[in-house]
C-alpha atoms as a PDB file:
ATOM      1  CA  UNK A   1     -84.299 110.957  68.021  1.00  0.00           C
ATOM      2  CA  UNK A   2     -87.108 108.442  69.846  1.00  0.00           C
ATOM      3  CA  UNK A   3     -86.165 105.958  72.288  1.00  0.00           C
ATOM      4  CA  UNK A   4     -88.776 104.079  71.143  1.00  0.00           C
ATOM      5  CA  UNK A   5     -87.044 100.989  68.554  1.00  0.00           C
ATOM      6  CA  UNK A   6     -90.061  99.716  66.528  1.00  0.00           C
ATOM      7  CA  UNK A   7     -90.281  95.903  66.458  1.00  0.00           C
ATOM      8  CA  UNK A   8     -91.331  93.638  63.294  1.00  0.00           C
ATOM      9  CA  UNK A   9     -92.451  91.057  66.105  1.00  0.00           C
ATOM     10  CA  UNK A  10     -91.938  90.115  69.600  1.00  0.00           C
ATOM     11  CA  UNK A  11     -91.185  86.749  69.608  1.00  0.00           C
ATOM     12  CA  UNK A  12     -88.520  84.643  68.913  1.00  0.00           C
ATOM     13  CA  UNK A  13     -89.163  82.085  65.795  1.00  0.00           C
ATOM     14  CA  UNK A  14     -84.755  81.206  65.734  1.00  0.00           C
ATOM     15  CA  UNK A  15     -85.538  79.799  69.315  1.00  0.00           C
ATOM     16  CA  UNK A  16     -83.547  82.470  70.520  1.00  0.00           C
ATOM     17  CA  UNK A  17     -82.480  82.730  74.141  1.00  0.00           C
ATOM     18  CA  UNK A  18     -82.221  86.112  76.251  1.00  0.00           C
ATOM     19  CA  UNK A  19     -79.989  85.343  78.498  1.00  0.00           C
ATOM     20  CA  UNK A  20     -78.046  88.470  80.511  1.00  0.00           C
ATOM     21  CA  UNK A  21     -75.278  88.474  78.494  1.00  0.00           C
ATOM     22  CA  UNK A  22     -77.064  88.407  75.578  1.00  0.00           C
ATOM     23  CA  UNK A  23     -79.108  91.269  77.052  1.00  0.00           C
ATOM     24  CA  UNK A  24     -76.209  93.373  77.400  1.00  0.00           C
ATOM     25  CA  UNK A  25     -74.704  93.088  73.998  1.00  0.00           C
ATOM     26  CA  UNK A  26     -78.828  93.939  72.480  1.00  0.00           C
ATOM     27  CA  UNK A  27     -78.680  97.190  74.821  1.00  0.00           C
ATOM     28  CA  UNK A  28     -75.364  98.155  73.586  1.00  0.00           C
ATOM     29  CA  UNK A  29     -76.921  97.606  69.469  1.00  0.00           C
ATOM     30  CA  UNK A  30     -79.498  99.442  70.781  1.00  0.00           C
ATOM     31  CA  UNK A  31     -77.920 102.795  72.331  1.00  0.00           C
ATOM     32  CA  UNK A  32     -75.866 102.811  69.046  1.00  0.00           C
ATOM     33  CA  UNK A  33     -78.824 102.852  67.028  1.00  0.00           C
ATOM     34  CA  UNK A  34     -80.415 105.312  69.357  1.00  0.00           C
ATOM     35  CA  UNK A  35     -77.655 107.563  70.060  1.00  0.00           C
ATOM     36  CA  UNK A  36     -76.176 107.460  66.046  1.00  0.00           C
ATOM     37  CA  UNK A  37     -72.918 106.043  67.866  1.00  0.00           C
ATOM     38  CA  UNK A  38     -70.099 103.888  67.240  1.00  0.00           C
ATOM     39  CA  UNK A  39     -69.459 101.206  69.742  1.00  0.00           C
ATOM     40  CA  UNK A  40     -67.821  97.662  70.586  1.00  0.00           C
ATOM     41  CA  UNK A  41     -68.030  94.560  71.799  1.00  0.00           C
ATOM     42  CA  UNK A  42     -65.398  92.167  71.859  1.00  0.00           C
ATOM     43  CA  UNK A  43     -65.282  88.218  73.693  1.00  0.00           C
ATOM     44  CA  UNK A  44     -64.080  85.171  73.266  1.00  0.00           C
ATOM     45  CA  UNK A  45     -65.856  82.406  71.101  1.00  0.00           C
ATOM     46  CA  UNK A  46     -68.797  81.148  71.995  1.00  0.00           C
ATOM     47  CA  UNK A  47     -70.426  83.619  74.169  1.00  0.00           C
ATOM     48  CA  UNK A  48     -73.142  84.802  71.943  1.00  0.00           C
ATOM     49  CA  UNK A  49     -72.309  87.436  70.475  1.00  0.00           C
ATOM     50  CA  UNK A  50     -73.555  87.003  66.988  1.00  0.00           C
ATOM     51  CA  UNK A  51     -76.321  85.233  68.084  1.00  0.00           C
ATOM     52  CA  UNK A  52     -77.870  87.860  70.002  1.00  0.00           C
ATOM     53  CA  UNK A  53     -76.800  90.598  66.945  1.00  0.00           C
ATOM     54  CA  UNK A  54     -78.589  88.968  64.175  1.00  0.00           C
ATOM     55  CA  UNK A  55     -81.567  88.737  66.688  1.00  0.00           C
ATOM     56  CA  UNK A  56     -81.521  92.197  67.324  1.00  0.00           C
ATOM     57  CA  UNK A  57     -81.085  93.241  63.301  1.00  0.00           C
ATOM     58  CA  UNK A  58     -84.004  90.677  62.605  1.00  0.00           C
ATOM     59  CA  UNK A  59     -86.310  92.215  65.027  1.00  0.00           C
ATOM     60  CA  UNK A  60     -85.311  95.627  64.525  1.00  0.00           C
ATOM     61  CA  UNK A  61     -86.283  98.187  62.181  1.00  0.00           C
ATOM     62  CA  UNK A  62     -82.903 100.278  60.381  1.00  0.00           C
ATOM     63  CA  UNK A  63     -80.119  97.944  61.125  1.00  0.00           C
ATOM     64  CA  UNK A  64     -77.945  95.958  58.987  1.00  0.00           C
ATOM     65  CA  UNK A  65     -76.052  92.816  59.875  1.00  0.00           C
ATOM     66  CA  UNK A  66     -72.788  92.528  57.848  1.00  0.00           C
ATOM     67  CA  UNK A  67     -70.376  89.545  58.380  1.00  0.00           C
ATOM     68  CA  UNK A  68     -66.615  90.302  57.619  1.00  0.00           C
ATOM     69  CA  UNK A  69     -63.805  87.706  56.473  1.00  0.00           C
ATOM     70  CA  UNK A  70     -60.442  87.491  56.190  1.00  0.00           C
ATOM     71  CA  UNK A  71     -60.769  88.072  52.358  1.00  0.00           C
ATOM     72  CA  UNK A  72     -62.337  91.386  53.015  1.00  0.00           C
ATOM     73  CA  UNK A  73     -59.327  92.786  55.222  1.00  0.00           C
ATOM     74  CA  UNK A  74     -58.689  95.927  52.183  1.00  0.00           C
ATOM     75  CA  UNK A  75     -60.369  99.232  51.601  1.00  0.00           C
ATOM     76  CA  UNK A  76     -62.430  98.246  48.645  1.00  0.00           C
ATOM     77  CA  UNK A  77     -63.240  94.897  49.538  1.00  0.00           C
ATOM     78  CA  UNK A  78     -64.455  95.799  53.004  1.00  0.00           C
ATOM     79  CA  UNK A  79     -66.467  98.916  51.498  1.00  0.00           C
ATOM     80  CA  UNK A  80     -67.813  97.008  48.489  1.00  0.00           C
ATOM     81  CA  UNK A  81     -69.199  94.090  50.517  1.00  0.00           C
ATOM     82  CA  UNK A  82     -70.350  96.600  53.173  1.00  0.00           C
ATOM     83  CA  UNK A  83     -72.623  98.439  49.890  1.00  0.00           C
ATOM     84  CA  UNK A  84     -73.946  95.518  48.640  1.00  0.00           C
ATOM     85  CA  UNK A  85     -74.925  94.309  52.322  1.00  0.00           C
ATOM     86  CA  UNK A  86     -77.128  98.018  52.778  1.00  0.00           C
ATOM     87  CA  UNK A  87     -78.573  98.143  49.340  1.00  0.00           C
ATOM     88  CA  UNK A  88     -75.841  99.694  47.309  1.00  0.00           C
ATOM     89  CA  UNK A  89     -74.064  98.807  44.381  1.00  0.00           C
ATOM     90  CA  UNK A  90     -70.087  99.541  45.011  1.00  0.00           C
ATOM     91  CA  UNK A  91     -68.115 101.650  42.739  1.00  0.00           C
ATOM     92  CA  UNK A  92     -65.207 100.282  40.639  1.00  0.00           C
ATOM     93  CA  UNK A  93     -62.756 102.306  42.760  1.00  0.00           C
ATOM     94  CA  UNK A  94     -62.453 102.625  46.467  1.00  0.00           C
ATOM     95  CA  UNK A  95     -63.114 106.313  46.454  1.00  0.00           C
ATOM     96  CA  UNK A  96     -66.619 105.759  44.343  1.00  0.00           C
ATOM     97  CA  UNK A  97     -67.892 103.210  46.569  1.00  0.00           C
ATOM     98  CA  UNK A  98     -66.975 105.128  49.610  1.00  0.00           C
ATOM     99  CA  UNK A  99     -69.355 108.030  48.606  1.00  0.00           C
ATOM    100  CA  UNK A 100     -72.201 105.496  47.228  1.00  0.00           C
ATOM    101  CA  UNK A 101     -71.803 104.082  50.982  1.00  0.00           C
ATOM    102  CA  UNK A 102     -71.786 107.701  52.180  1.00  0.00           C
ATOM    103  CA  UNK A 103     -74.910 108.907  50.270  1.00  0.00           C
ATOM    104  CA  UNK A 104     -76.998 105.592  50.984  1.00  0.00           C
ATOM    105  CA  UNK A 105     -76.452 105.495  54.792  1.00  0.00           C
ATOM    106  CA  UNK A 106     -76.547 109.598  54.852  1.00  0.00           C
ATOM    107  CA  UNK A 107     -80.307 109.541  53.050  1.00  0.00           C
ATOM    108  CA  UNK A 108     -81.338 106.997  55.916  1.00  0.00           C
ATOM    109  CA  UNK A 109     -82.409 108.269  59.933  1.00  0.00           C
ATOM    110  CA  UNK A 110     -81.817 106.131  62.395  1.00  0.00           C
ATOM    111  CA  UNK A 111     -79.653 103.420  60.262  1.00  0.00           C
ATOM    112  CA  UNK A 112     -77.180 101.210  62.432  1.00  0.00           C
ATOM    113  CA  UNK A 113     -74.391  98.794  60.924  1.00  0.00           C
ATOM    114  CA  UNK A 114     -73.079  96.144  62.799  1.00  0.00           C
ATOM    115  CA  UNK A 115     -69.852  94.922  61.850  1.00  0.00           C
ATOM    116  CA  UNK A 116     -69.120  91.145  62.625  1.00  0.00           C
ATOM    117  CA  UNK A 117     -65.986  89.178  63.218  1.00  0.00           C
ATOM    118  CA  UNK A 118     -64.596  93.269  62.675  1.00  0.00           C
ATOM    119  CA  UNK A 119     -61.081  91.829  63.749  1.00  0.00           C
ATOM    120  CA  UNK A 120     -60.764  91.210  60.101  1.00  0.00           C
ATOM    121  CA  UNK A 121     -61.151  94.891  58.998  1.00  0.00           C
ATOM    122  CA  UNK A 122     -57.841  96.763  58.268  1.00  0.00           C
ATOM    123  CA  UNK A 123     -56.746  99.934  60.067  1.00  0.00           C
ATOM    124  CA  UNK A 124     -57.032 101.846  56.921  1.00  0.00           C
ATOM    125  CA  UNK A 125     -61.058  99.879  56.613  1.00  0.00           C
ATOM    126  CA  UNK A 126     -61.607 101.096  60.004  1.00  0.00           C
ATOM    127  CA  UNK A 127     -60.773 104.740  59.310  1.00  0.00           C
ATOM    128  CA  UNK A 128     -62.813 104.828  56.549  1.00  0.00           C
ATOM    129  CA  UNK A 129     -65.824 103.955  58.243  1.00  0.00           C
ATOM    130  CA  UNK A 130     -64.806 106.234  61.344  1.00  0.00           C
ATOM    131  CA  UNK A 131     -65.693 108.777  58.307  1.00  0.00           C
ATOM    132  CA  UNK A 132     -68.379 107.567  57.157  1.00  0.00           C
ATOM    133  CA  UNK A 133     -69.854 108.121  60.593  1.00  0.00           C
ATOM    134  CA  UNK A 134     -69.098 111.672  60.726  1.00  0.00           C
ATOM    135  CA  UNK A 135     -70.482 112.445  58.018  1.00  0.00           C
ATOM    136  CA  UNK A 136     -73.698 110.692  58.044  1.00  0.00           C
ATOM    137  CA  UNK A 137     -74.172 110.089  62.140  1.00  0.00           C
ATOM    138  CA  UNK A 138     -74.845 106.295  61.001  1.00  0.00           C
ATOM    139  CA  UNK A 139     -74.330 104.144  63.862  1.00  0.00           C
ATOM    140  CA  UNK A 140     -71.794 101.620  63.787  1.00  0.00           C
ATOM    141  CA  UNK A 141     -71.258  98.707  66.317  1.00  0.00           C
ATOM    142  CA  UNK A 142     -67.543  96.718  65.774  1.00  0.00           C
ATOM    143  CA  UNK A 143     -67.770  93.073  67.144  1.00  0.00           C
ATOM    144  CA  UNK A 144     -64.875  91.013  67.532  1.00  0.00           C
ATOM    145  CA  UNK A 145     -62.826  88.658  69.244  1.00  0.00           C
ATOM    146  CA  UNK A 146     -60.853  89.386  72.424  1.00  0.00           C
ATOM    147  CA  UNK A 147     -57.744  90.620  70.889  1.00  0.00           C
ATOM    148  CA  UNK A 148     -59.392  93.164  68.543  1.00  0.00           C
ATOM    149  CA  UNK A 149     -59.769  95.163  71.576  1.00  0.00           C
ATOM    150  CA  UNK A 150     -56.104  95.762  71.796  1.00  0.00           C
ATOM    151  CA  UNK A 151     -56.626  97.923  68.518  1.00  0.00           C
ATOM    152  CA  UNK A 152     -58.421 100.096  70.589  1.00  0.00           C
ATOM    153  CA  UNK A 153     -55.898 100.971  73.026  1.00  0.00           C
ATOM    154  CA  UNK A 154     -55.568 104.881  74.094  1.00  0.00           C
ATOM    155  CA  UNK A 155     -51.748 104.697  73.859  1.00  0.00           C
ATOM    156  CA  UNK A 156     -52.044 103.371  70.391  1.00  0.00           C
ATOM    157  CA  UNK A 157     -50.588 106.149  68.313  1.00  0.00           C
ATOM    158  CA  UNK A 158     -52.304 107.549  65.501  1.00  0.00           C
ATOM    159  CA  UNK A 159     -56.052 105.611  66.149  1.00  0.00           C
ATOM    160  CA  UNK A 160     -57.330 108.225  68.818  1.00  0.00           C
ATOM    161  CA  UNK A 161     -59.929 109.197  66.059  1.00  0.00           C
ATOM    162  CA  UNK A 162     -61.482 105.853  66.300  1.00  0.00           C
ATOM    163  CA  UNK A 163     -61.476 105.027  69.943  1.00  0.00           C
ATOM    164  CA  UNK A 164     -62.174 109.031  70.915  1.00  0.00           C
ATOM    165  CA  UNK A 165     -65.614 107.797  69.253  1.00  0.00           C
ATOM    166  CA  UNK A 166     -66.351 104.675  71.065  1.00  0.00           C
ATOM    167  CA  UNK A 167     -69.512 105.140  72.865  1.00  0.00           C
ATOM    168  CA  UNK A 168     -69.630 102.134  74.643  1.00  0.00           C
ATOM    169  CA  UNK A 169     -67.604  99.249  74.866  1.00  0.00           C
ATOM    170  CA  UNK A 170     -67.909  96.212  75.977  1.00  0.00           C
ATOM    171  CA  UNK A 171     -65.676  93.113  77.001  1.00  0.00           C
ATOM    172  CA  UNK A 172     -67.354  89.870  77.806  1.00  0.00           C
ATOM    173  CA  UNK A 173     -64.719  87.500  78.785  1.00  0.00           C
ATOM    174  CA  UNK A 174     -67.068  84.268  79.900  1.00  0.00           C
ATOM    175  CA  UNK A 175     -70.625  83.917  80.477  1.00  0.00           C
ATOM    176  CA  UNK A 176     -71.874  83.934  83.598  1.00  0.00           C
ATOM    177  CA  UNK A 177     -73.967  81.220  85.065  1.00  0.00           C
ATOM    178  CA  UNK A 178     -77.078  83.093  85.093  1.00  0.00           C
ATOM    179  CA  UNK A 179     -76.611  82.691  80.907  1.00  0.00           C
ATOM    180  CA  UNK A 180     -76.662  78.987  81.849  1.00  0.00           C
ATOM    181  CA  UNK A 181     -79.709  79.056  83.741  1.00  0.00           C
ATOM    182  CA  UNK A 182     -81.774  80.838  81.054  1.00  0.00           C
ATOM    183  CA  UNK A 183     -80.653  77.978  78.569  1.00  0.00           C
ATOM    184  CA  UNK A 184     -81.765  75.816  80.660  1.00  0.00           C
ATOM    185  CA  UNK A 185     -84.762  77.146  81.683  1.00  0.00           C
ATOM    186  CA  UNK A 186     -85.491  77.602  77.966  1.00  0.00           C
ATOM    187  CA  UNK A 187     -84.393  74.238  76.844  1.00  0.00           C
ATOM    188  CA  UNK A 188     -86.214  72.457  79.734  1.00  0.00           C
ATOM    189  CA  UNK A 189     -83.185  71.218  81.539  1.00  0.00           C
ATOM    190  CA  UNK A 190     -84.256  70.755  85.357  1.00  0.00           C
ATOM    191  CA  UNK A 191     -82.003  68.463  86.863  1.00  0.00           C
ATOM    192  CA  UNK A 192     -79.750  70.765  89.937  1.00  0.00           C
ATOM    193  CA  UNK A 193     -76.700  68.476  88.773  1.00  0.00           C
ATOM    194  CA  UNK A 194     -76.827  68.823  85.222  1.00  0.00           C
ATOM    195  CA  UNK A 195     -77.292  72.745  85.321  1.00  0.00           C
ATOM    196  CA  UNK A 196     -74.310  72.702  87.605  1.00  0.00           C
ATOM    197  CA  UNK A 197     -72.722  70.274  85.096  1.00  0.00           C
ATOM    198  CA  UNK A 198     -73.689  73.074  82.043  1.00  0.00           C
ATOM    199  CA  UNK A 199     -72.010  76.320  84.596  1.00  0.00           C
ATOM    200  CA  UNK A 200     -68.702  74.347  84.683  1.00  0.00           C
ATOM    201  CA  UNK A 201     -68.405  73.541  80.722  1.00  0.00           C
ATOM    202  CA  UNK A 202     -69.464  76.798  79.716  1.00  0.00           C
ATOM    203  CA  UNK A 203     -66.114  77.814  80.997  1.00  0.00           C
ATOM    204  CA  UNK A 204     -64.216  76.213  78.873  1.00  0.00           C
ATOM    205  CA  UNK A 205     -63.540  76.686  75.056  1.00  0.00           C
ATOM    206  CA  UNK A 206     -66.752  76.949  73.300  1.00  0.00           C
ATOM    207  CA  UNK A 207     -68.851  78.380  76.207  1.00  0.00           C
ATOM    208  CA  UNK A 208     -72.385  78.806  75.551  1.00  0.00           C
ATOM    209  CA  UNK A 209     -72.160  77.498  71.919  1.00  0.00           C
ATOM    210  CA  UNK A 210     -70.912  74.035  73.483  1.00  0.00           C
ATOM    211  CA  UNK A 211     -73.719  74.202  76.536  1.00  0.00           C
ATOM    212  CA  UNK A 212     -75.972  74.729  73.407  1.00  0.00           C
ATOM    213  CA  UNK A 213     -74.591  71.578  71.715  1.00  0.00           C
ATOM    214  CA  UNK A 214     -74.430  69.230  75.250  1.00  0.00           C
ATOM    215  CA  UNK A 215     -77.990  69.822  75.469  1.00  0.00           C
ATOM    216  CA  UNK A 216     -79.611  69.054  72.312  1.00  0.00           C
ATOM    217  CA  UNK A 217     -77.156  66.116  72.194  1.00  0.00           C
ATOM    218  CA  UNK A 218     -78.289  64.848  75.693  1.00  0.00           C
ATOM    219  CA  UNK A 219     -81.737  65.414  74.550  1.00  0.00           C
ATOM    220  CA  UNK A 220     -81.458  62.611  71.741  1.00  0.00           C
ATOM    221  CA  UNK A 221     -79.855  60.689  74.269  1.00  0.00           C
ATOM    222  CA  UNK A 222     -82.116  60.990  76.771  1.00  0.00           C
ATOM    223  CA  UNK A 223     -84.885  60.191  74.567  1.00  0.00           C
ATOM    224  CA  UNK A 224     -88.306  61.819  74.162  1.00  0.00           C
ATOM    225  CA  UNK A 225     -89.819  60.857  77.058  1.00  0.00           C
ATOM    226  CA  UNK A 226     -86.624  61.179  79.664  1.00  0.00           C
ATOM    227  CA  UNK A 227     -85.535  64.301  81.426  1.00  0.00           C
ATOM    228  CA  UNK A 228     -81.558  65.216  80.703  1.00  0.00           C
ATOM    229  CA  UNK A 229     -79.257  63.936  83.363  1.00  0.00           C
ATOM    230  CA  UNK A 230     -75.764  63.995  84.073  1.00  0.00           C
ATOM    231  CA  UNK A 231     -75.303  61.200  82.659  1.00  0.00           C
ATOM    232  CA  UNK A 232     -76.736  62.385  79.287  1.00  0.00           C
ATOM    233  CA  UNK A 233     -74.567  65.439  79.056  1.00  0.00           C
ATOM    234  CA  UNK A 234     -71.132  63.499  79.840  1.00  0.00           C
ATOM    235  CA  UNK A 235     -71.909  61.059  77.117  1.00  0.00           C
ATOM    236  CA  UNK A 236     -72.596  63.546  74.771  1.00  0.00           C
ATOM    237  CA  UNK A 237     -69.398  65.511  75.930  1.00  0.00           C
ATOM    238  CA  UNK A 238     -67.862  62.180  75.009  1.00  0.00           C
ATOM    239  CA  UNK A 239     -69.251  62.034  71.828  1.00  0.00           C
ATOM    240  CA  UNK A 240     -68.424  65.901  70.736  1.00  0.00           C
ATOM    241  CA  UNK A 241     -64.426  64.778  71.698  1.00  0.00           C
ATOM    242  CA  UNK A 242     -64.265  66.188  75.566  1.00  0.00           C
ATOM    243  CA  UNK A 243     -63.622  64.448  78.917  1.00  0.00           C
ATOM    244  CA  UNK A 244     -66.125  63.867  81.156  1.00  0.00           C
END
């Protein structure tokens, strides 16, 4: 298969941000895609990782985005919703829908899925799509939280089939301040002490999501014509419910 991922534009209309980490999680999409492998990434809340996945499917030719929720932990719900996300209409039974999800990602080269919030997904989910991806080399990228790693452990008897398959896997436990400084960059934030400001709250619950928010709440603070300060950011960390 090409190397070459085919672009339906180059820029970035949902004023997204490429920061490294964001980089990283794109590449490992990518190589999935690429390589017709399964893969994961796992990290805490916060850190981008959905962000930087729906960027990648809505840039990217052959990849689906599909979001799954604690009501879609079974077989046939996870399967059904998974169908209707690609194109398909699910079956009434788990069994039909699994071959109508089969047969539609099967008839398609070069077709990634990217699971979302996967932590959801039963074991018994998880093993069907492990199948799924034999049989039609579809690549298939789990994201989750920190602890959905644990599922993946080599010890853990009886899931070897999964992990055995895991092409690459990645664990982003905080951002790093480079993330901070492409924000900031991006969102015109040039004050020394504020960046440093942004580097030590994006290590704390919310991480980038919450630099995100201090900024565009600083930035109505600061007013049009003002450059965000200190100030500005611990008055809007005030205002979101955190010490300053």
């Amino acid at each position: 298969m090409t190397d070459v991922i085919p672009l339906f534009n180059q820029g970035s209309p949902d004023g997204f941000c490429e920061t490294p980490t964001a980089t990283t999680i794109i590449n490992a999409a990518r190589y999935c895609l690429v390589n017709q492998r399964m893969g994961l990434v796992v990290g805490e809340p916060g850190i981008g990782k959905t962000t930087a996945l729906r960027h990648f499917t809505q840039s990217t030719m052959g990849v689906h985005f599909v979001t799954i929720n604690p009501t879609l932990r079974t077989l046939h719900a996870a399967l059904s919703h998974i169908a209707q996300e690609i194109g398909c209409y699910p079956g009434g039974r788990a069994r039909e829908t699994y071959e109508i999800l089969e047969r539609g990602l099967g008839r398609r080269h070069g077709r990634l899925v990217i699971l979302d919030e996967a932590q959801h997904l039963s074991d018994e989910a998880l093993e069907a799509l492990r199948c799924i991806h034999d049989e039609t080399r579809a690549g298939v990228l789990l994201c989750g939280n920190a602890y959905f790693r644990t599922r993946f452990n080599n010890e853990r008897r009886g899931f070897g089939q999964i992990t055995s398959r895991l092409g690459i896997r990645i664990v982003l436990e905080h951002p790093d301040a480079a993330d901070v400084d492409s924000i900031c960059t991006q969102r015109e934030v040039h004050d020394p002490a504020a960046r440093s400001f942004l580097v030590t709250q994006s290590r704390t619950v919310g991480a980038l999501r919450l630099v995100d928010s201090l900024i565009e709440m600083a930035a109505k603070l600061a007013g049009s014509a003002g450059a965000i300060r200190v100030k500005h950011l611990k008055d809007g960390l005030r205002m979101l419910g955190g010490e300053a």
